[in-house]
Protein backbone atom coordinates (compact mmCIF):
# COMPACT_ATOMS: atom_id res chain seq x y z
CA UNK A 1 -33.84 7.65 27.55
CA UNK A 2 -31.64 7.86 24.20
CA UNK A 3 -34.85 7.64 22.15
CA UNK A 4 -35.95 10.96 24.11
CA UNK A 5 -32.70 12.96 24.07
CA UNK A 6 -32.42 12.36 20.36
CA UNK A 7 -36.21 13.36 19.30
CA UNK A 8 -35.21 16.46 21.29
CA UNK A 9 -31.88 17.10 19.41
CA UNK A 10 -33.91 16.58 16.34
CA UNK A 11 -36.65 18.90 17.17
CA UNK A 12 -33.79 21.63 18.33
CA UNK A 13 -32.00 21.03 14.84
CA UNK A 14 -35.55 21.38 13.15
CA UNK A 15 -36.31 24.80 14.96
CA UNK A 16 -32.94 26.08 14.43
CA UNK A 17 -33.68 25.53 10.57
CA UNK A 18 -36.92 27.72 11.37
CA UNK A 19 -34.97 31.17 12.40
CA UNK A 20 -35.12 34.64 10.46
CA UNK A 21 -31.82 35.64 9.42
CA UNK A 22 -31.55 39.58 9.33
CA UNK A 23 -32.80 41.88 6.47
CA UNK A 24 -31.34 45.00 7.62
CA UNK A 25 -29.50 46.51 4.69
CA UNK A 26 -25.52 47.12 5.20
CA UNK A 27 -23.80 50.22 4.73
CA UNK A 28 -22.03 50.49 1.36
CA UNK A 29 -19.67 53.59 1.95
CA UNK A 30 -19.30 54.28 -2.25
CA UNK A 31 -22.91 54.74 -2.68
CA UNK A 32 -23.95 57.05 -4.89
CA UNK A 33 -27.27 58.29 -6.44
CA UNK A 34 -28.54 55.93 -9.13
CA UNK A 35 -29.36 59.07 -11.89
CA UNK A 36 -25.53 59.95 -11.45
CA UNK A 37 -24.60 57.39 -13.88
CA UNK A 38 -21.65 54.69 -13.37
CA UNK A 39 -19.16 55.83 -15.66
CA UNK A 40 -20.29 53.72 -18.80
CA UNK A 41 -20.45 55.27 -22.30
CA UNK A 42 -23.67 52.48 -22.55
CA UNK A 43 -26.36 54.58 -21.55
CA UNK A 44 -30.00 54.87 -22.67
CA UNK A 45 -30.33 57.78 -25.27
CA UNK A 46 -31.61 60.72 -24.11
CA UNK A 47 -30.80 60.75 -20.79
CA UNK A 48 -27.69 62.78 -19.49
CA UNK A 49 -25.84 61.23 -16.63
CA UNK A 50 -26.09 63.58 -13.22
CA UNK A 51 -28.99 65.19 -14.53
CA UNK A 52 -31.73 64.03 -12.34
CA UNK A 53 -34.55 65.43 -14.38
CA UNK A 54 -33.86 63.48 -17.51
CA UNK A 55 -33.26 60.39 -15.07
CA UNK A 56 -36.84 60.79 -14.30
CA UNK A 57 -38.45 61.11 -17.61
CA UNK A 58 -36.77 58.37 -18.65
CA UNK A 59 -38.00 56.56 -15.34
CA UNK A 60 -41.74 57.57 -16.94
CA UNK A 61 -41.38 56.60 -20.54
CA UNK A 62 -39.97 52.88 -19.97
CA UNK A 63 -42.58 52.54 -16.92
CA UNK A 64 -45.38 53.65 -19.78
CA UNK A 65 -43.71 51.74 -23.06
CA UNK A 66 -42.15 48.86 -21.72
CA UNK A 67 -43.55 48.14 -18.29
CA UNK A 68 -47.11 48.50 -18.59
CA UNK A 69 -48.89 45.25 -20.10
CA UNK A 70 -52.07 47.14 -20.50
CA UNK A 71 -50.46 49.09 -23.35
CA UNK A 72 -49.24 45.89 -24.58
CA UNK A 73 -52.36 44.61 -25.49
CA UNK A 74 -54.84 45.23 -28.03
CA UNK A 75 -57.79 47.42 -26.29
């Protein structure tokens, strides 16, 4: 009787391991739009913080130059 009662605390201990813990994302009251900048004088030349346009081309030209590994490579 004790071996049963602890395989089933061991298999309830297992299966609580087993449970999905939320992924909902939380509410972050300061949030602000990411091509508005944070304040730092460190900022990518070229690109004018608040000024969603240049926020955008920049977006393209790293995507192109430094995230593509097709241009990477010799052709």
């Amino acid at each position: 009787m004790i071996k049963h009662a602890m395989i089933v605390s061991l298999a309830a201990l297992a299966l609580a391991g087993c449970t999905d813990q939320k992924q909902e994302l939380h509410s972050n009251a300061n949030y602000q739009q990411a091509y508005k900048g944070t304040g730092s004088k460190f900022v990518q030349p070229g690109w004018t913080p608040g000024d969603r346009n240049s926020w955008e081309q920049e977006l393209k030209v790293r995507t192109q130059q430094g995230q593509n590994e097709y241009n990477k490579t010799a052709h």
